[in-house]
C-alpha atoms as a PDB file:
ATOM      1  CA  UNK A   1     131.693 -18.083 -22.196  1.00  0.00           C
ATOM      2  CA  UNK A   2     128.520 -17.774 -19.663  1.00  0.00           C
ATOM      3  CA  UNK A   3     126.504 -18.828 -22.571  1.00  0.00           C
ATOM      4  CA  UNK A   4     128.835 -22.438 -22.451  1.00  0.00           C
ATOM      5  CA  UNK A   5     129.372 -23.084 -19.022  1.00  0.00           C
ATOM      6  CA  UNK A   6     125.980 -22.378 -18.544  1.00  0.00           C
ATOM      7  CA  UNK A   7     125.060 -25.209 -20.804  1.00  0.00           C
ATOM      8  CA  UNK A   8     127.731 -27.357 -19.052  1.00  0.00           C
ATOM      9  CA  UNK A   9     125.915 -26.902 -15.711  1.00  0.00           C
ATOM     10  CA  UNK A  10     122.233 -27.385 -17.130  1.00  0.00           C
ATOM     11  CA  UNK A  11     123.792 -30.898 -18.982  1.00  0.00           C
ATOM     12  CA  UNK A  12     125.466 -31.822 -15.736  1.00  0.00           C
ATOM     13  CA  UNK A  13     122.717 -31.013 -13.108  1.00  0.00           C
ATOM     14  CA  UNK A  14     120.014 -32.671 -15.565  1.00  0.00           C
ATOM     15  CA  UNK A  15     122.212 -36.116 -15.920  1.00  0.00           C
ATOM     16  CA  UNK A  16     122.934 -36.410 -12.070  1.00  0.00           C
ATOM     17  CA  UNK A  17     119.541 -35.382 -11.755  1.00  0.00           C
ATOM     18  CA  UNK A  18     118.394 -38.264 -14.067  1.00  0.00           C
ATOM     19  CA  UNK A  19     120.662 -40.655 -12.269  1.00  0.00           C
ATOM     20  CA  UNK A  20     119.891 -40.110  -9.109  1.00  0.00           C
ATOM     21  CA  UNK A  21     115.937 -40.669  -9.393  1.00  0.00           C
ATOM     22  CA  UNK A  22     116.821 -43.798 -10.836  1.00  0.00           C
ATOM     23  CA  UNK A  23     118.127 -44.840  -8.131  1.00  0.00           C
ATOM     24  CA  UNK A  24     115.812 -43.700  -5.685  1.00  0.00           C
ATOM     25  CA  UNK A  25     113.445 -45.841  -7.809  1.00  0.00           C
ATOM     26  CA  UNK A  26     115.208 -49.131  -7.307  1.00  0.00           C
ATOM     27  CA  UNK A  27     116.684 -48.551  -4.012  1.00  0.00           C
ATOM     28  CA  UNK A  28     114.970 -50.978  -1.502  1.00  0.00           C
ATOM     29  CA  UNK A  29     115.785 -53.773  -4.450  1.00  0.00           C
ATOM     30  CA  UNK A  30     119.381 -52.787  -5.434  1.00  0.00           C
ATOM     31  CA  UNK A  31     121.633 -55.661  -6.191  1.00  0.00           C
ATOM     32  CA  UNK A  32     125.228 -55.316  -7.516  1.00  0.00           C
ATOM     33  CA  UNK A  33     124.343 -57.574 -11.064  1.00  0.00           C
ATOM     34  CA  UNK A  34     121.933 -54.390 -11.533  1.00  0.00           C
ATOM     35  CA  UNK A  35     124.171 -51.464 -10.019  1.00  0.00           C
ATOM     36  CA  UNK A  36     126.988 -53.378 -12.232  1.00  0.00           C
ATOM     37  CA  UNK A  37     124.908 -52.515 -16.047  1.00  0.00           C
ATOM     38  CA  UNK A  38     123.256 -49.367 -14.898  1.00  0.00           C
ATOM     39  CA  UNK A  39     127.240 -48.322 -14.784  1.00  0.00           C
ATOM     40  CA  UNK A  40     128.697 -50.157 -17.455  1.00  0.00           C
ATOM     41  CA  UNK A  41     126.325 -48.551 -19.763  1.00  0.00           C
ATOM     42  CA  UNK A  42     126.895 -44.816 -18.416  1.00  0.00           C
ATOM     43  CA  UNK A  43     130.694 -45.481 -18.780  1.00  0.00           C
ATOM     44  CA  UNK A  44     130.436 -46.845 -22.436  1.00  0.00           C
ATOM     45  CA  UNK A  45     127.394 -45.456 -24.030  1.00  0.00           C
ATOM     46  CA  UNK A  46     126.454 -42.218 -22.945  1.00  0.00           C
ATOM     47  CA  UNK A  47     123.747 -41.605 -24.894  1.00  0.00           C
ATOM     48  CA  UNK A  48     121.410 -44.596 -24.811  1.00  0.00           C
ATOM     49  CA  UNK A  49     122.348 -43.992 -20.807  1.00  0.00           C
ATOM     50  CA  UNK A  50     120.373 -41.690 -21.044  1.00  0.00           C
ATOM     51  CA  UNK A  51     117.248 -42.509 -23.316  1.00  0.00           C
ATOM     52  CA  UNK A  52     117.234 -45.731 -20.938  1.00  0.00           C
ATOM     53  CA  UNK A  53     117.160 -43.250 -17.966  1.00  0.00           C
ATOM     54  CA  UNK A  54     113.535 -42.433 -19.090  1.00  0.00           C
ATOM     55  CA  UNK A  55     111.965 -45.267 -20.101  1.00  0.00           C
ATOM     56  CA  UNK A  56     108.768 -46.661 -18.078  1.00  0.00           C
ATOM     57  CA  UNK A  57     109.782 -47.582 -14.785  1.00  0.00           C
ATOM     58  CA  UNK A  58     108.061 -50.723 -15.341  1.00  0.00           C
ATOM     59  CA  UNK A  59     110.903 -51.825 -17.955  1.00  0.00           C
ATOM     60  CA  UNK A  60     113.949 -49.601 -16.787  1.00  0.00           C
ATOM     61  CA  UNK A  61     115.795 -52.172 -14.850  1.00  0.00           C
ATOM     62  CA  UNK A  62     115.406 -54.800 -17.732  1.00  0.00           C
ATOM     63  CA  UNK A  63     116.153 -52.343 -20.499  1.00  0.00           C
ATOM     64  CA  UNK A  64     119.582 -51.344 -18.634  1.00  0.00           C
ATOM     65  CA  UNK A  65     120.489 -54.993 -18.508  1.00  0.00           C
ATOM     66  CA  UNK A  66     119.642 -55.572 -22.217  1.00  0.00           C
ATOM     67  CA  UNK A  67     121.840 -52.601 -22.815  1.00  0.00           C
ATOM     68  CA  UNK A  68     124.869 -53.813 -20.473  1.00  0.00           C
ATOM     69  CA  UNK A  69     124.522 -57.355 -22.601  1.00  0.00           C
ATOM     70  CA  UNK A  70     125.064 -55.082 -25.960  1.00  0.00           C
ATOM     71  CA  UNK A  71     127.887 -52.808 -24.576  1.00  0.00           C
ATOM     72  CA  UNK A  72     129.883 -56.070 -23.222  1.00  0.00           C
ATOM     73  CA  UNK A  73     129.715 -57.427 -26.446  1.00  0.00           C
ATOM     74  CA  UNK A  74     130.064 -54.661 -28.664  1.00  0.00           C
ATOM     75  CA  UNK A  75     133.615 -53.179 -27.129  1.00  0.00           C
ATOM     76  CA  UNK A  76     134.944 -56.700 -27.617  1.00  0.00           C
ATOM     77  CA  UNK A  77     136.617 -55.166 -30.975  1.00  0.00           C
ATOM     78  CA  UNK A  78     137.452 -52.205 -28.905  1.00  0.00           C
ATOM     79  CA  UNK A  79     139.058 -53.584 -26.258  1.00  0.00           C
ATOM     80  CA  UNK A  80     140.762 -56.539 -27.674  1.00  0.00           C
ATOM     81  CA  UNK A  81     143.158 -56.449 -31.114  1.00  0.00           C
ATOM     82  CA  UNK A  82     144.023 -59.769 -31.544  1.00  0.00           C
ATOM     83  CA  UNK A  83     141.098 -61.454 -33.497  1.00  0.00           C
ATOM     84  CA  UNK A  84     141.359 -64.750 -32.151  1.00  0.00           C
ATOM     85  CA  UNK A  85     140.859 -63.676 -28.606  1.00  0.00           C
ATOM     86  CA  UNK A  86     137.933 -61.431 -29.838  1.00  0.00           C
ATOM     87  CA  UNK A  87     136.887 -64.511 -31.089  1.00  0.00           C
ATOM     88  CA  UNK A  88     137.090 -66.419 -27.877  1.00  0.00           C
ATOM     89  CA  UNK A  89     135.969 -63.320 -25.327  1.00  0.00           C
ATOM     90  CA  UNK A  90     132.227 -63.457 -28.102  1.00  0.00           C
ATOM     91  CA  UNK A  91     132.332 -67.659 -28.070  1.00  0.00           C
ATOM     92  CA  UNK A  92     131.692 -66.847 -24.084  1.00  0.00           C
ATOM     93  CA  UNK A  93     128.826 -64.466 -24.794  1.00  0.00           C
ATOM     94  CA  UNK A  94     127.329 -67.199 -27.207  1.00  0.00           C
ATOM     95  CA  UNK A  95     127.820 -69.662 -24.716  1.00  0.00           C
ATOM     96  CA  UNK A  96     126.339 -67.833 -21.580  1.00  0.00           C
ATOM     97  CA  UNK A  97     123.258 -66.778 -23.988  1.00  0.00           C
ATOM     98  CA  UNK A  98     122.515 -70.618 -24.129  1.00  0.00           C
ATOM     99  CA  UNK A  99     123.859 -71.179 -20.209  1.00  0.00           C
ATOM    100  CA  UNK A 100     121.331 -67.971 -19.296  1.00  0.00           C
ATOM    101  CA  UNK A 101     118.287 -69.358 -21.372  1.00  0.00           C
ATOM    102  CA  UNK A 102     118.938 -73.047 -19.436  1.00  0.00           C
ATOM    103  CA  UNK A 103     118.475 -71.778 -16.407  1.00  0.00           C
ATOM    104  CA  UNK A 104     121.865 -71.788 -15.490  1.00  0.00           C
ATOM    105  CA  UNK A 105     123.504 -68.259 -15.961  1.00  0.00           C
ATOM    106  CA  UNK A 106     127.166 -68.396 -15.806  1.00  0.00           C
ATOM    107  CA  UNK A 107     129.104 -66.154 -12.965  1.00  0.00           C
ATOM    108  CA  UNK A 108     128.492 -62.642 -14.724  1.00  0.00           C
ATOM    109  CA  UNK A 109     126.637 -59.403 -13.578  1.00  0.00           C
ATOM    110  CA  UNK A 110     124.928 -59.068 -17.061  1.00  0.00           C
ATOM    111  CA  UNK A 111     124.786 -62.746 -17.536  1.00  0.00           C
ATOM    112  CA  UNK A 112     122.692 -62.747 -13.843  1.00  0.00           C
ATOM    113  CA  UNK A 113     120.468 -59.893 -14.612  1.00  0.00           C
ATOM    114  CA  UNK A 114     119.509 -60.982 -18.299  1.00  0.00           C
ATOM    115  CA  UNK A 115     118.666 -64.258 -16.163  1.00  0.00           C
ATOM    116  CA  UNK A 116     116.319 -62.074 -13.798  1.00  0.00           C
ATOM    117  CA  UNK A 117     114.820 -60.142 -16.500  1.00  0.00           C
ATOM    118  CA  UNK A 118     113.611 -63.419 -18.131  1.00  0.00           C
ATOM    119  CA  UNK A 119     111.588 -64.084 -15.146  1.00  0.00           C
ATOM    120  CA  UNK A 120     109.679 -60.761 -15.488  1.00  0.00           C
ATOM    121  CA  UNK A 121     109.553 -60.398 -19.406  1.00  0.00           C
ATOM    122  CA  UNK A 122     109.345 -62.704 -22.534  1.00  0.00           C
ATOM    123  CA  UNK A 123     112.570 -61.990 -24.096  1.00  0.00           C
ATOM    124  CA  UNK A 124     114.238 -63.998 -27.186  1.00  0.00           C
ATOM    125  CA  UNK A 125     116.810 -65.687 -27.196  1.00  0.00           C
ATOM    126  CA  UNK A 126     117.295 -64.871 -30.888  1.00  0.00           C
ATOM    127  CA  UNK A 127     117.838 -61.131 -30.334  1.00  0.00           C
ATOM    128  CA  UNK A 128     120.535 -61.901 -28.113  1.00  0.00           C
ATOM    129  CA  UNK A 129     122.101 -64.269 -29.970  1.00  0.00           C
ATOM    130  CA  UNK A 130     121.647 -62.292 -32.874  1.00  0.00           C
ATOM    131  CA  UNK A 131     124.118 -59.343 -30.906  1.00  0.00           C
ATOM    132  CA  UNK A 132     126.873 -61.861 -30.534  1.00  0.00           C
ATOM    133  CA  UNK A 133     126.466 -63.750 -34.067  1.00  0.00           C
ATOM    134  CA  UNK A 134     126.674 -60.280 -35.484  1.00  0.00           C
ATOM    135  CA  UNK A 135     129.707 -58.870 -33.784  1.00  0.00           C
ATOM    136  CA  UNK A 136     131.868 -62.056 -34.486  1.00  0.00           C
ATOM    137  CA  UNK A 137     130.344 -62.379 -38.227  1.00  0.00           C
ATOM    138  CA  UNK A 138     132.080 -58.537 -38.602  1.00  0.00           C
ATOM    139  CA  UNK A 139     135.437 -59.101 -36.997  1.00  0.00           C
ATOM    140  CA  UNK A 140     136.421 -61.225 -39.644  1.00  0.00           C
ATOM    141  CA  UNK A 141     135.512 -59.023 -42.406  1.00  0.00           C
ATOM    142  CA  UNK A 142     137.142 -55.936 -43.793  1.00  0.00           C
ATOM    143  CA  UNK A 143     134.434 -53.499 -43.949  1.00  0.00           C
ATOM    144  CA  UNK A 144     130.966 -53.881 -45.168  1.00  0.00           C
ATOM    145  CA  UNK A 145     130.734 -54.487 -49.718  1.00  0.00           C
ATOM    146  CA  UNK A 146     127.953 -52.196 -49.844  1.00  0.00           C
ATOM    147  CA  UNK A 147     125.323 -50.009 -47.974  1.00  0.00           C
ATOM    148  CA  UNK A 148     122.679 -53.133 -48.053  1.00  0.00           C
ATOM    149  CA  UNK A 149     125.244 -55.236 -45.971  1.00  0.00           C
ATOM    150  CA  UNK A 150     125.907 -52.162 -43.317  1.00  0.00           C
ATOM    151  CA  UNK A 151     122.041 -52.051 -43.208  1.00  0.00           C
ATOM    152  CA  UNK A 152     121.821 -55.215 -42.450  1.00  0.00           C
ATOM    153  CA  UNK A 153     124.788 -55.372 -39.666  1.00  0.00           C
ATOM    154  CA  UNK A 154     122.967 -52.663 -37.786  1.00  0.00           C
ATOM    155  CA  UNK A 155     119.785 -54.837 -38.006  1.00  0.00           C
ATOM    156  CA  UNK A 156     121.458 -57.451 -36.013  1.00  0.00           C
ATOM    157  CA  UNK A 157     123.395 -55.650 -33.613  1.00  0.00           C
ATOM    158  CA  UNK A 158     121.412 -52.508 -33.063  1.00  0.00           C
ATOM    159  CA  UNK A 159     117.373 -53.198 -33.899  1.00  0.00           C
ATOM    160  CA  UNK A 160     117.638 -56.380 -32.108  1.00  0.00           C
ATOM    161  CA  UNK A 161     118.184 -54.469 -28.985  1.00  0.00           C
ATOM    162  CA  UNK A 162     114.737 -52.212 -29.717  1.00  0.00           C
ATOM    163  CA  UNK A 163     113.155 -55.555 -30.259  1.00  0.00           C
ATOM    164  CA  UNK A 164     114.008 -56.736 -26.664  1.00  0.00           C
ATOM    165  CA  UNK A 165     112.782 -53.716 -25.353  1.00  0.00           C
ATOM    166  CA  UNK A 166     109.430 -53.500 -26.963  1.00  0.00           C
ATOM    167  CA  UNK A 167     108.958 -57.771 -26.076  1.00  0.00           C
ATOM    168  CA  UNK A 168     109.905 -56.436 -22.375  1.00  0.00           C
ATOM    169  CA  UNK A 169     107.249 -53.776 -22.424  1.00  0.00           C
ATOM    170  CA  UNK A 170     104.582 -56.355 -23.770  1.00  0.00           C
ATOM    171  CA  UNK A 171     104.611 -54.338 -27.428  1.00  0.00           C
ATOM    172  CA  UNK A 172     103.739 -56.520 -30.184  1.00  0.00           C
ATOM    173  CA  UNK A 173     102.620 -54.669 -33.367  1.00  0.00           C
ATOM    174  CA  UNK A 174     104.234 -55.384 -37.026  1.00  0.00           C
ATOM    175  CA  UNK A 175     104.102 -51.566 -37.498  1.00  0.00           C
ATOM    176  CA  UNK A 176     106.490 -50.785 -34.423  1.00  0.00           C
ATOM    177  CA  UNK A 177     108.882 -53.374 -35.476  1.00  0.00           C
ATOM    178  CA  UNK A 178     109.280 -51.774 -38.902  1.00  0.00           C
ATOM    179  CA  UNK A 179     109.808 -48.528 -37.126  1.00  0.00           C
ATOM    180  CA  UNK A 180     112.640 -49.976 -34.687  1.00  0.00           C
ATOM    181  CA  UNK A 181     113.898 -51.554 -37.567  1.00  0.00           C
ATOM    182  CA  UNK A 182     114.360 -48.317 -39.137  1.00  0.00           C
ATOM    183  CA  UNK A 183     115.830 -46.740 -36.057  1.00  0.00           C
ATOM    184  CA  UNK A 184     117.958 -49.197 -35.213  1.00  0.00           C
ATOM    185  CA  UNK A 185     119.580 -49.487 -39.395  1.00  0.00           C
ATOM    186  CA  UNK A 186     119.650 -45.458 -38.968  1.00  0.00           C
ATOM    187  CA  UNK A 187     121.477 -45.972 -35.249  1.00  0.00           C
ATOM    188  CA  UNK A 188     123.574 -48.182 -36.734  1.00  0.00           C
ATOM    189  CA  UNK A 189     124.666 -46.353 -39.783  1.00  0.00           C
ATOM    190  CA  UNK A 190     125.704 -43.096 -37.456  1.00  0.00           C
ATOM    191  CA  UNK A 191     127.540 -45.859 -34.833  1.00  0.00           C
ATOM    192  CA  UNK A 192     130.231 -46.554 -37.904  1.00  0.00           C
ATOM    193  CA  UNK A 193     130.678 -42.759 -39.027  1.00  0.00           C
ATOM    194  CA  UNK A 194     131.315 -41.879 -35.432  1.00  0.00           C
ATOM    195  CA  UNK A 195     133.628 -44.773 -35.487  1.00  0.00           C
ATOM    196  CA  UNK A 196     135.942 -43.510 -38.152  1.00  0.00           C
ATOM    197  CA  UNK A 197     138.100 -41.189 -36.013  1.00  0.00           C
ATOM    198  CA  UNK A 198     138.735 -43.605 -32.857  1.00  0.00           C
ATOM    199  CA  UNK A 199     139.677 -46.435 -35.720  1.00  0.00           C
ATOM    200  CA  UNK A 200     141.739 -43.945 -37.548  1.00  0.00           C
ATOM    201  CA  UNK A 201     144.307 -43.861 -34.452  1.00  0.00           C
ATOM    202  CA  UNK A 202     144.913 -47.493 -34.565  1.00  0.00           C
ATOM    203  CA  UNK A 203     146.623 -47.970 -37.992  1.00  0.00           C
ATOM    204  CA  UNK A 204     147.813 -51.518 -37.519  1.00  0.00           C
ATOM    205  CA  UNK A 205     144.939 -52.803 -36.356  1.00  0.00           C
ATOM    206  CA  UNK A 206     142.018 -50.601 -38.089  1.00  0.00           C
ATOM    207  CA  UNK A 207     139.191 -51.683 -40.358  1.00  0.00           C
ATOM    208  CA  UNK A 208     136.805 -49.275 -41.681  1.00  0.00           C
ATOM    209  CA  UNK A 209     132.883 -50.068 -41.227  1.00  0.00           C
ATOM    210  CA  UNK A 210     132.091 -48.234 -44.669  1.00  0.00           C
ATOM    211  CA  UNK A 211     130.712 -49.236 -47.890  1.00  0.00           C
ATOM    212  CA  UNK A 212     133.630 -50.610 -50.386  1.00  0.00           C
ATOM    213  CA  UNK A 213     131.682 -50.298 -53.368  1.00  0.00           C
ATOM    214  CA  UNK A 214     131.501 -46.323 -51.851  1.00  0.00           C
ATOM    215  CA  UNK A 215     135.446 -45.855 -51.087  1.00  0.00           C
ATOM    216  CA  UNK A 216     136.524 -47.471 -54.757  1.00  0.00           C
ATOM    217  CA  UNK A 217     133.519 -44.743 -56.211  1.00  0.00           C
ATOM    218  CA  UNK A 218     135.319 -41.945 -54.644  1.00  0.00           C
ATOM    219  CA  UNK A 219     138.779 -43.219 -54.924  1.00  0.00           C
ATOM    220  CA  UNK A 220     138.935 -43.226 -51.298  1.00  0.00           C
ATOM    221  CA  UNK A 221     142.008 -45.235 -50.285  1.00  0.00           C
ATOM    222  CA  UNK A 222     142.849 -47.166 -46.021  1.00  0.00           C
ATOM    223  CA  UNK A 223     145.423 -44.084 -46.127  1.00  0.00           C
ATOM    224  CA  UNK A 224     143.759 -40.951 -47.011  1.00  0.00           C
ATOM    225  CA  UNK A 225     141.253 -42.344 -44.577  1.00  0.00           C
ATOM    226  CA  UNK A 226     144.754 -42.419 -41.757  1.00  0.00           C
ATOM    227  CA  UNK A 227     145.769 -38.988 -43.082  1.00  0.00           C
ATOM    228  CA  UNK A 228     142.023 -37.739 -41.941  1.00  0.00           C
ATOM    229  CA  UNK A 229     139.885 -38.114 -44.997  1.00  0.00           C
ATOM    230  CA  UNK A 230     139.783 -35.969 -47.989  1.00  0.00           C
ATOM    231  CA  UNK A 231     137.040 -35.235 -50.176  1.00  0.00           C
ATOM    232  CA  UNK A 232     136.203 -38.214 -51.618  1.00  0.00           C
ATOM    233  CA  UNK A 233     135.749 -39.473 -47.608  1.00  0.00           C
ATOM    234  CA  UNK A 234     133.455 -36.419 -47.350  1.00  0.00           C
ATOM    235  CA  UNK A 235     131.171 -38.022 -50.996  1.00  0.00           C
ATOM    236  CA  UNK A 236     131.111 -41.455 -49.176  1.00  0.00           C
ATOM    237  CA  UNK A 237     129.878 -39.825 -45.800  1.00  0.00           C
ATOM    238  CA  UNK A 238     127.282 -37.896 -47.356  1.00  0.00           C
ATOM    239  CA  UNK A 239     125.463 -41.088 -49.052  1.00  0.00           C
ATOM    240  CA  UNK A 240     125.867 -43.164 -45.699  1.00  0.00           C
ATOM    241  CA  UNK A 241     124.185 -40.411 -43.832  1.00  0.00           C
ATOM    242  CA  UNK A 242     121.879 -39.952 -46.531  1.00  0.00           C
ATOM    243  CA  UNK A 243     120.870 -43.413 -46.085  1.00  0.00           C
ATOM    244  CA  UNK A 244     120.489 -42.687 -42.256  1.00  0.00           C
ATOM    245  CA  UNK A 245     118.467 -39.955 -42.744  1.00  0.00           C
ATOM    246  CA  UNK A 246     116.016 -41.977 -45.133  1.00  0.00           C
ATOM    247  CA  UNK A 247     116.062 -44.733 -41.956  1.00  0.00           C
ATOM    248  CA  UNK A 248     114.999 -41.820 -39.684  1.00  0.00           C
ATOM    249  CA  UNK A 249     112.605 -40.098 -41.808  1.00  0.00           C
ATOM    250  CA  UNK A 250     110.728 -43.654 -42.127  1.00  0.00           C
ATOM    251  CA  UNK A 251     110.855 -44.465 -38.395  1.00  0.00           C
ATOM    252  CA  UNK A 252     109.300 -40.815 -37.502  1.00  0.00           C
ATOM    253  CA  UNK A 253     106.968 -41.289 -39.684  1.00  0.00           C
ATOM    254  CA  UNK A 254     105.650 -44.371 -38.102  1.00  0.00           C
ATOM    255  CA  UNK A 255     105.855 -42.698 -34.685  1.00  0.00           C
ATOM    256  CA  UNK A 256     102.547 -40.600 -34.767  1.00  0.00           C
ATOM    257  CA  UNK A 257     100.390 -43.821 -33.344  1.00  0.00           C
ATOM    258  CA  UNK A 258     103.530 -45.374 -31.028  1.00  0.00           C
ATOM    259  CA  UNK A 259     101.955 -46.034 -27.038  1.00  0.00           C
ATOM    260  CA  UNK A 260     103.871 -44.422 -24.078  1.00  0.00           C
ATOM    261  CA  UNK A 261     106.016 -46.909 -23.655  1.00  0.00           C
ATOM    262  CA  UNK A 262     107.263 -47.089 -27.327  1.00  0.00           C
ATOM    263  CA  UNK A 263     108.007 -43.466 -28.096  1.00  0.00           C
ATOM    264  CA  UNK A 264     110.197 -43.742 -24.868  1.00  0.00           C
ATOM    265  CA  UNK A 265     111.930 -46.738 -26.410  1.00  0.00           C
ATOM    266  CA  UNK A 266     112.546 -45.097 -29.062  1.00  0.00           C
ATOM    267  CA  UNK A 267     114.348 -41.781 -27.799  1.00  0.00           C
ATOM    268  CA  UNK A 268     117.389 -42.268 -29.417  1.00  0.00           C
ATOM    269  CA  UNK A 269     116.383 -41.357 -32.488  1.00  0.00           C
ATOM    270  CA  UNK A 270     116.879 -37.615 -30.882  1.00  0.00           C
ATOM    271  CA  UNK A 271     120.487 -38.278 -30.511  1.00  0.00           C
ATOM    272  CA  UNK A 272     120.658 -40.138 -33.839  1.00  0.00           C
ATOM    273  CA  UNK A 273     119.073 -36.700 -35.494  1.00  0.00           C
ATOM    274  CA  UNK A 274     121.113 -34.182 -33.476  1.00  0.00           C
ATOM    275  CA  UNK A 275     124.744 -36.245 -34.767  1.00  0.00           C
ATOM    276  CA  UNK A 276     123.439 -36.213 -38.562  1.00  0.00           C
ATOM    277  CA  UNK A 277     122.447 -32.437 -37.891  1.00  0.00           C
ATOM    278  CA  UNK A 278     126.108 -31.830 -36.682  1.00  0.00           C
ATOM    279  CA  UNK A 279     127.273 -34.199 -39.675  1.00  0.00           C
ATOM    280  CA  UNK A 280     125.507 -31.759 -42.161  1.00  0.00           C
ATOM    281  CA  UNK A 281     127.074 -28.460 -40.533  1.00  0.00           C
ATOM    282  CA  UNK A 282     130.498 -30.392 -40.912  1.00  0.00           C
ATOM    283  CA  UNK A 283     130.378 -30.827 -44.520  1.00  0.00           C
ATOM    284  CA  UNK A 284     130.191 -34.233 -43.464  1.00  0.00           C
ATOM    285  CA  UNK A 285     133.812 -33.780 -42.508  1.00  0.00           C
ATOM    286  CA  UNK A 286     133.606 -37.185 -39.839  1.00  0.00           C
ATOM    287  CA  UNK A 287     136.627 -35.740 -38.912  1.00  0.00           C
ATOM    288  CA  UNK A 288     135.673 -32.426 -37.573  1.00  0.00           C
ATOM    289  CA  UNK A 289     136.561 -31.982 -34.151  1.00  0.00           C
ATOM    290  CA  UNK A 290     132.890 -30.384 -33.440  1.00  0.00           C
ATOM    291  CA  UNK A 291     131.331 -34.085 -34.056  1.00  0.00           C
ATOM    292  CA  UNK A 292     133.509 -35.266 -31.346  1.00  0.00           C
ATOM    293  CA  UNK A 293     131.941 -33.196 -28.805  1.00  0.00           C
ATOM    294  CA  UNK A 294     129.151 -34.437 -26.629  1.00  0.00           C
ATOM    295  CA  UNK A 295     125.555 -32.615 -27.166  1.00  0.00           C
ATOM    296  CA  UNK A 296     125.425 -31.137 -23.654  1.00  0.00           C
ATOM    297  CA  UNK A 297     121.851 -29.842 -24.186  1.00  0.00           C
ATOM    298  CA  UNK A 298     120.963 -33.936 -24.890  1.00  0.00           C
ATOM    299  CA  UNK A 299     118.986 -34.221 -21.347  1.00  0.00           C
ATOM    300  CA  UNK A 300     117.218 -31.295 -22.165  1.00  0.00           C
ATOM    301  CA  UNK A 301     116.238 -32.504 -25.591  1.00  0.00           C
ATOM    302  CA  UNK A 302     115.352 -35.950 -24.102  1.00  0.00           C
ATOM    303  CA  UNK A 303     113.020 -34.081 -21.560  1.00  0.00           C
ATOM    304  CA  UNK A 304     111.581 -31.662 -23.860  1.00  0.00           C
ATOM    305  CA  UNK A 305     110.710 -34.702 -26.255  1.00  0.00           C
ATOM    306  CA  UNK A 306     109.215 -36.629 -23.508  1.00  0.00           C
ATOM    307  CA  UNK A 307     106.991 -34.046 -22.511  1.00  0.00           C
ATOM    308  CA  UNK A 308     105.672 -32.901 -25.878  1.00  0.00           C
ATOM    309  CA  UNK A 309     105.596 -36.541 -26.803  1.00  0.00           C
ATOM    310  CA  UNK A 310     107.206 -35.617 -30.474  1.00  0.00           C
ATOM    311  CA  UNK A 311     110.673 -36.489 -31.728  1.00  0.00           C
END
């Protein structure tokens, strides 16, 4: 018991700890579009909070509002159940993407800091669009037909963000982007396993981001999937994370000759590693309640990879 709420406190102190000296950083320029996506990501995505936390100071403020952009449009399927107005709520993003890069950013906190970031950094406007495109292309299917199409879904809606990053730190090397590439298919890939039990309480309105060529394989059917899986979910987990894994592998190995500012962009690999570790010790049961839980030693590992400069 001292062992865990030790832990607790350590997690705690080191993300209000992290928080707080971002703020500090920013202070004398705080403006509420800014304040609006540092919280909007550390409400909705935890652990890229985090990794974002302790990127170069240089790109932080940027990085938080390409994040923000990514977290409004990825909970549209959250959020909303009724496709058509999923539909509509992403046709805005689209729009203010083309609004923002016209120099006329629609009334939005995200919309207005993406606009401020493209004065300081060269960003694309493909990579952004790319985040929407992506998002509505899914919502009207049922699942992905194979692993190749869920690698390339997390291309579009999860690399694309480690693209903007590196173009807002001034990276531009072919060998990073086929790292971040990597990362971001391997990000991806984990994003729909962790899925599976939030989706799972939502019968009526659920759609399973897994391979169907891998459910019909394993005879894995939309209700033992309800019912909480079954072995043949456990078969189909194991060669999704197994592709992960191969996604991660490849990115670490391109890591050795990453700058400062890349190997900080790409801390969420540590994450990515520590829920396929967990995955593994489940029997890739998605369902155990363990995988639920968040990492509270995550700041810790964040810190310690920092300051060895290793993943």
């Amino acid at each position: 018991m001292f062992l865990k709420n030790s832990r607790n406190v350590l997690s705690l102190t080191c993300s209000q700890n992290f928080t707080k000296r971002f703020r500090r950083s920013k202070s004398k320029s705080t403006s509420f579009p800014a304040d609006y996506c540092v919280d909007l990501v550390r409400q909705n995505d935890h652990e890229n909070f985090l990794c974002t936390l302790l990127v170069s100071e240089s790109i932080r403020t940027t990085a938080f509002a390409v994040r923000a952009f990514n977290t409004e449009v990825a909970r549209v399927s959250d959020v909303v159940s009724n496709t058509n107005i999923a539909q509509m709520r992403l046709k805005f993003w689209e729009e203010a993407v083309e609004k923002i890069f016209s120099n006329n950013p629609p009334e939005h906190p995200v919309a207005k800091e993406i606009y401020r970031a493209l004065n300081k950094h060269k960003l694309s406007k493909l990579y952004f669009s790319r985040l929407v495109t992506s998002r509505r292309n899914q919502i009207l299917k049922n699942g992905f037909p194979n692993l190749e199409s869920m690698e390339q879904y997390s291309e579009n809606s999860v690399s694309s963000v480690f693209y903007l990053l590196l173009q807002a730190a001034g990276v531009q090397d072919m060998n990073v982007d086929h790292a971040v590439s990597h990362l971001g298919k391997a990000q991806g890939i984990t994003n729909s396993l962790r899925a599976l039990p939030h989706l799972a309480k939502n019968p009526e309105t659920a759609t399973f981001p897994l391979p169907i060529d891998l459910l019909l394989k394993h005879n894995v059917s939309t209700e033992a999937i309800l019912r909480g899986g079954n072995d043949g979910l456990k078969e189909v987990a194991y060669e999704v994370a197994s592709r992960a894994k191969l996604h991660v592998d490849k990115a670490k190995s391109l890591s050795s000759k990453f700058s400062r500012d890349t190997f900080l962009i790409c801390l969420p690999i540590v994450p990515v590693m520590g829920f396929l570790t967990r995955l593994q010790k489940a029997n890739f049961n998605v369902f155990d309640p363990s995988l639920s839980l968040r990492d509270n030693f995550l700041p810790v590992k964040l810190f310690w990879a920092k300051f060895r400069s290793s993943y």
